[in-house]
N, C-alpha and C. Protein backbone atom coordinates (compact mmCIF):
# COMPACT_ATOMS: atom_id res chain seq x y z
N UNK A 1 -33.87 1.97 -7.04
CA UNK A 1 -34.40 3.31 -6.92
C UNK A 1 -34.91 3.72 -8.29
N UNK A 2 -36.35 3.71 -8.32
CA UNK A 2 -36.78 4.04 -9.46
C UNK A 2 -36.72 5.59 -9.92
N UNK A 3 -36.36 5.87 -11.41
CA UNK A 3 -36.19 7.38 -11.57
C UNK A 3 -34.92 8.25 -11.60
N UNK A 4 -34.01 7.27 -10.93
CA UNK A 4 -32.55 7.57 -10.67
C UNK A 4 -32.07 7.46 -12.18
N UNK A 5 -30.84 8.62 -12.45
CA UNK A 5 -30.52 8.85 -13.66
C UNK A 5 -29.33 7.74 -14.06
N UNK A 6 -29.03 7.92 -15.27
CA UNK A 6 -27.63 6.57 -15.20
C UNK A 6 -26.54 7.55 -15.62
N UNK A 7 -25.68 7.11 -16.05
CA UNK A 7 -24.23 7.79 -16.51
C UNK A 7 -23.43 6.58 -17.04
N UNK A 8 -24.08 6.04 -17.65
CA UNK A 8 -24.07 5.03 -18.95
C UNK A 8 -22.48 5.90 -19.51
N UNK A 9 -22.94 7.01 -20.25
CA UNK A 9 -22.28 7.89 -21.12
C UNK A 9 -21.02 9.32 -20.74
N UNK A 10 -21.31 9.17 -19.38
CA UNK A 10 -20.45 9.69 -18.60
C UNK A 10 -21.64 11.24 -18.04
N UNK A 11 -20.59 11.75 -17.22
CA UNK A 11 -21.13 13.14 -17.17
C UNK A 11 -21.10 13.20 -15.57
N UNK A 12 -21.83 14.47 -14.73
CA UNK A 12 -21.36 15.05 -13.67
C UNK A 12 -22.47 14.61 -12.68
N UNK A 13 -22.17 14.25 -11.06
CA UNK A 13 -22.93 13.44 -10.27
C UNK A 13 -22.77 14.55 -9.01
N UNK A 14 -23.68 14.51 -8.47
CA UNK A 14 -23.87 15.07 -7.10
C UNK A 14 -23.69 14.38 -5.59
N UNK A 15 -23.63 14.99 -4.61
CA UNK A 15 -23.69 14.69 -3.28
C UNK A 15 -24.92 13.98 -2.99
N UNK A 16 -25.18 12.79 -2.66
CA UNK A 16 -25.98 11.99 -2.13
C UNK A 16 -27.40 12.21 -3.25
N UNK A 17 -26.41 12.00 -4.23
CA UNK A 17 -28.07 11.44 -5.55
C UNK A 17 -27.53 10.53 -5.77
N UNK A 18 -28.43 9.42 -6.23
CA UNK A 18 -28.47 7.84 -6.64
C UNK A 18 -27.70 8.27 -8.45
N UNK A 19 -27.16 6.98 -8.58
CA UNK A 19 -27.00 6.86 -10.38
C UNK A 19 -26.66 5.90 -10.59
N UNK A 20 -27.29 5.56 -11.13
CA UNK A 20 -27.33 4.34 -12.00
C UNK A 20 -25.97 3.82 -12.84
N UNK A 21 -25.21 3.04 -12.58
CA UNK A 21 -23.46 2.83 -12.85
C UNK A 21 -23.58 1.79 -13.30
N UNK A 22 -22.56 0.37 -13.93
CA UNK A 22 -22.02 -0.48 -13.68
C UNK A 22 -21.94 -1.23 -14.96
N UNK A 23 -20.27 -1.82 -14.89
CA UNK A 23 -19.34 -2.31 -15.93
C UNK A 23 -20.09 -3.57 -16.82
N UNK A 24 -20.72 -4.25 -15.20
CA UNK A 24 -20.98 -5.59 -15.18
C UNK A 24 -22.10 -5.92 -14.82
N UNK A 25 -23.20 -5.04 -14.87
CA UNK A 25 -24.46 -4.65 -14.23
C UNK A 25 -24.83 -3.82 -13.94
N UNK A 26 -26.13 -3.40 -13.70
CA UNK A 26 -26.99 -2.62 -13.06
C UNK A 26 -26.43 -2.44 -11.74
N UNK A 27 -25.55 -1.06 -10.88
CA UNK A 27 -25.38 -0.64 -9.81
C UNK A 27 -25.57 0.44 -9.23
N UNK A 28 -25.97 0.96 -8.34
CA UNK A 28 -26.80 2.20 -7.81
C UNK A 28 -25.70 2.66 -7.07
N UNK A 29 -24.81 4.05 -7.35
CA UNK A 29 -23.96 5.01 -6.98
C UNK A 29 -24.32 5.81 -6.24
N UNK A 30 -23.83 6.23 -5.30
CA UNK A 30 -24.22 7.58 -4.20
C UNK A 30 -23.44 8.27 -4.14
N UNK A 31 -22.44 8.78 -4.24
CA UNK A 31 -21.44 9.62 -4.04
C UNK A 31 -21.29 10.82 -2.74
N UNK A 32 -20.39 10.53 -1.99
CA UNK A 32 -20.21 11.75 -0.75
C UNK A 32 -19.57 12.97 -1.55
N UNK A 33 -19.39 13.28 -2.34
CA UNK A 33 -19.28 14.56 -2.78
C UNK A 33 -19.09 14.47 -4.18
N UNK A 34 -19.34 15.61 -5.05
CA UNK A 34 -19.42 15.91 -6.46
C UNK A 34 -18.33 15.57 -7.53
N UNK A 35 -18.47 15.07 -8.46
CA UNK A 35 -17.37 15.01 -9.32
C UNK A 35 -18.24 14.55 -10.78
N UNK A 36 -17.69 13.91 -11.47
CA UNK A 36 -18.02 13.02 -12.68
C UNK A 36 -17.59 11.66 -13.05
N UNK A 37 -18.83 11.05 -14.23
CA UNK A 37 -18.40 9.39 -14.08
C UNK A 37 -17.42 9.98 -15.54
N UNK A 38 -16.32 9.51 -16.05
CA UNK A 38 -15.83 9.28 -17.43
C UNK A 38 -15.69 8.06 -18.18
N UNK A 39 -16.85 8.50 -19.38
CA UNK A 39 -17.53 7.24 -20.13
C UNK A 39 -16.24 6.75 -20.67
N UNK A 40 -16.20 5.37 -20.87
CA UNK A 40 -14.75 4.48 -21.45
C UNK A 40 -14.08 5.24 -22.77
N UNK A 41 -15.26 5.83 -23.78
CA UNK A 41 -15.08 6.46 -24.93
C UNK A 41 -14.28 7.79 -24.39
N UNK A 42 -14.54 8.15 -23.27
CA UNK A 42 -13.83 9.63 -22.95
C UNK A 42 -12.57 9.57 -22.37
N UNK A 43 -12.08 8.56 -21.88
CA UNK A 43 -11.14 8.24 -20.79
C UNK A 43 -10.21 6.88 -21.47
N UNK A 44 -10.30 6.47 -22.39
CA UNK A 44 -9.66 5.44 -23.26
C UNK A 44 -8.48 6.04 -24.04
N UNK A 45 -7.50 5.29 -24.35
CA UNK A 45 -6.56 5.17 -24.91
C UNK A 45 -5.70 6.23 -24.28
N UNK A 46 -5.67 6.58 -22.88
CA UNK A 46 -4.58 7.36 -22.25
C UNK A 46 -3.74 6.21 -22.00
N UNK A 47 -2.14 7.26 -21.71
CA UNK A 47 -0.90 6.32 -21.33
C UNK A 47 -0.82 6.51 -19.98
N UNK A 48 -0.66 5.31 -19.19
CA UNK A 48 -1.06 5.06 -17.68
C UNK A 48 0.61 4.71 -17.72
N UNK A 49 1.73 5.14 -16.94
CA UNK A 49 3.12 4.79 -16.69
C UNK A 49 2.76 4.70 -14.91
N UNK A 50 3.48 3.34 -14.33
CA UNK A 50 3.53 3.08 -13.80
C UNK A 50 4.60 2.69 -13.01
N UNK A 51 5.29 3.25 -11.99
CA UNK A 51 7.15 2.73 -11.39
C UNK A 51 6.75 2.13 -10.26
N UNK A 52 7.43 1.34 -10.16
CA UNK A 52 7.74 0.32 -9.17
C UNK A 52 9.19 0.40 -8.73
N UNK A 53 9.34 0.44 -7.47
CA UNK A 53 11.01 0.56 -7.06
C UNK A 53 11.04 -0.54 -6.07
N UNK A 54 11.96 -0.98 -5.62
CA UNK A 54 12.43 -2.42 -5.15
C UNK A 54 12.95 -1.98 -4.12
N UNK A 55 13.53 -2.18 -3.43
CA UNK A 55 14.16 -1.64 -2.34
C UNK A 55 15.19 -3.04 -1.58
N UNK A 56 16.27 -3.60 -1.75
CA UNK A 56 17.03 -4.20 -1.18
C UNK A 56 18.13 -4.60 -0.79
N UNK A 57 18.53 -5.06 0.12
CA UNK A 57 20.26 -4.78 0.32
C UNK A 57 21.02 -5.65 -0.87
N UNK A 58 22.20 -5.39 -1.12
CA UNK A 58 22.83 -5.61 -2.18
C UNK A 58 22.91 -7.39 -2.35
N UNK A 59 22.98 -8.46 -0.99
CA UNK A 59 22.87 -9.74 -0.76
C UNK A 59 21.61 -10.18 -1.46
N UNK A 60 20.87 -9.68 -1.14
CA UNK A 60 19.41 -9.52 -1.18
C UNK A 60 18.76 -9.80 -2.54
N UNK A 61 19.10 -8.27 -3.36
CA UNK A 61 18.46 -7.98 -4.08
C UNK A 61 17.77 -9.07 -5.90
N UNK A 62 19.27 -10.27 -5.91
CA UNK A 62 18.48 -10.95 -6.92
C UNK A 62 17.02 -11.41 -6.23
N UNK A 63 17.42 -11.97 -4.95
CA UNK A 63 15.82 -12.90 -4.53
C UNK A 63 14.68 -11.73 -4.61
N UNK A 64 14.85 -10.86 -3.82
CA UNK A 64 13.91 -9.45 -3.58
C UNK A 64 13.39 -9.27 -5.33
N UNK A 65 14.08 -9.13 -6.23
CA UNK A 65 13.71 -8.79 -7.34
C UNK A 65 12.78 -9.88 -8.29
N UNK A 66 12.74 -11.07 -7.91
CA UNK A 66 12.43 -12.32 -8.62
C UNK A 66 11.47 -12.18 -7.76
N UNK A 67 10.92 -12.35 -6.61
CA UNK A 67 10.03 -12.55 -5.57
C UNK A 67 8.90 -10.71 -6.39
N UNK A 68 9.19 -10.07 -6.51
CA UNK A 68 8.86 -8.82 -6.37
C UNK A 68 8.49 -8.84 -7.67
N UNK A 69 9.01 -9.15 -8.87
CA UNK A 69 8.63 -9.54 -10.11
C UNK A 69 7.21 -10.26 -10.23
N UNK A 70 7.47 -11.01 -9.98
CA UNK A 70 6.34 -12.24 -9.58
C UNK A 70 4.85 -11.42 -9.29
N UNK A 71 5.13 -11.00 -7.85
CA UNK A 71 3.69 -9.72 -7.46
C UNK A 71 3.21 -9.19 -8.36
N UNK A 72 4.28 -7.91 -8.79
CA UNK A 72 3.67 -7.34 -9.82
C UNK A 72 2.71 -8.19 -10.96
N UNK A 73 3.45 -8.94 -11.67
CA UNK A 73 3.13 -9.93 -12.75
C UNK A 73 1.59 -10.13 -12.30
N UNK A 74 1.53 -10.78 -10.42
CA UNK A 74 0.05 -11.28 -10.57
C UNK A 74 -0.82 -9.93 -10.85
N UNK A 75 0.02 -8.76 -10.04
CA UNK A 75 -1.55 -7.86 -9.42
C UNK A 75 -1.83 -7.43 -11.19
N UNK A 76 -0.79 -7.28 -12.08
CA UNK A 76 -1.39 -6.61 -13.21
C UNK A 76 -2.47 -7.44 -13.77
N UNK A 77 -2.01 -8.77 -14.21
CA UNK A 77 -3.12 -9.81 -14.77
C UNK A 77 -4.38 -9.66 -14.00
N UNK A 78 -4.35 -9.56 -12.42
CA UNK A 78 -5.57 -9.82 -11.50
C UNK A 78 -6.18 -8.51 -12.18
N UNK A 79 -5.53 -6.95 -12.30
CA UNK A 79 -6.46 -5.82 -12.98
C UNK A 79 -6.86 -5.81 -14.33
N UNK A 80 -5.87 -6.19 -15.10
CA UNK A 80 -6.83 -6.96 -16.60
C UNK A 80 -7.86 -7.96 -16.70
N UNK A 81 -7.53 -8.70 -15.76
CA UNK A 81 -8.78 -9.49 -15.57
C UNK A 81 -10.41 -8.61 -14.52
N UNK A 82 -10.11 -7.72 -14.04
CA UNK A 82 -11.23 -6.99 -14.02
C UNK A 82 -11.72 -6.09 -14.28
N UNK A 83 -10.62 -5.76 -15.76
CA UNK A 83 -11.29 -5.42 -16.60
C UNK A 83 -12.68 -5.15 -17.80
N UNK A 84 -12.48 -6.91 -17.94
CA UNK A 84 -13.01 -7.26 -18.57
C UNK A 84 -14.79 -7.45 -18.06
């Protein structure tokens, strides 16, 4: 869509206007309702805390916790890795 604005740098997007986005490329945004993109420079170096609770019967709980360890472990690496 030629003419469509970007938000490279962040800033505020409308209901069904095109914009020009992307980490890893050139991607064309539409948005169903209003908000803003926040440029990496604006939205960087916050503290993200994250809990995880386990849930298992007392027999249970070493395997549940080692098994459950594990998950976590991948899904974080899998989101640092699309990070990048």
């Amino acid at each position: 869509v030629s003419g469509a604005p970007g938000r490279a740098t962040g800033g505020p997007v409308s209901p069904q206007r095109p914009y020009w986005v992307g980490e890893r490329g050139p991607e064309l945004f539409v948005p169903t309702s209003s908000g803003s993109v926040v440029a990496p420079q604006a939205g960087g170096g916050r503290d993200v805390r994250i809990a995880i609770s386990v849930q298992a019967g007392s027999g249970d709980a070493p395997r549940a916790l080692a098994q459950s360890s594990r998950q976590v472990a991948r899904a974080v690496k899998a989101a640092l890795v699309d990070l990048d």
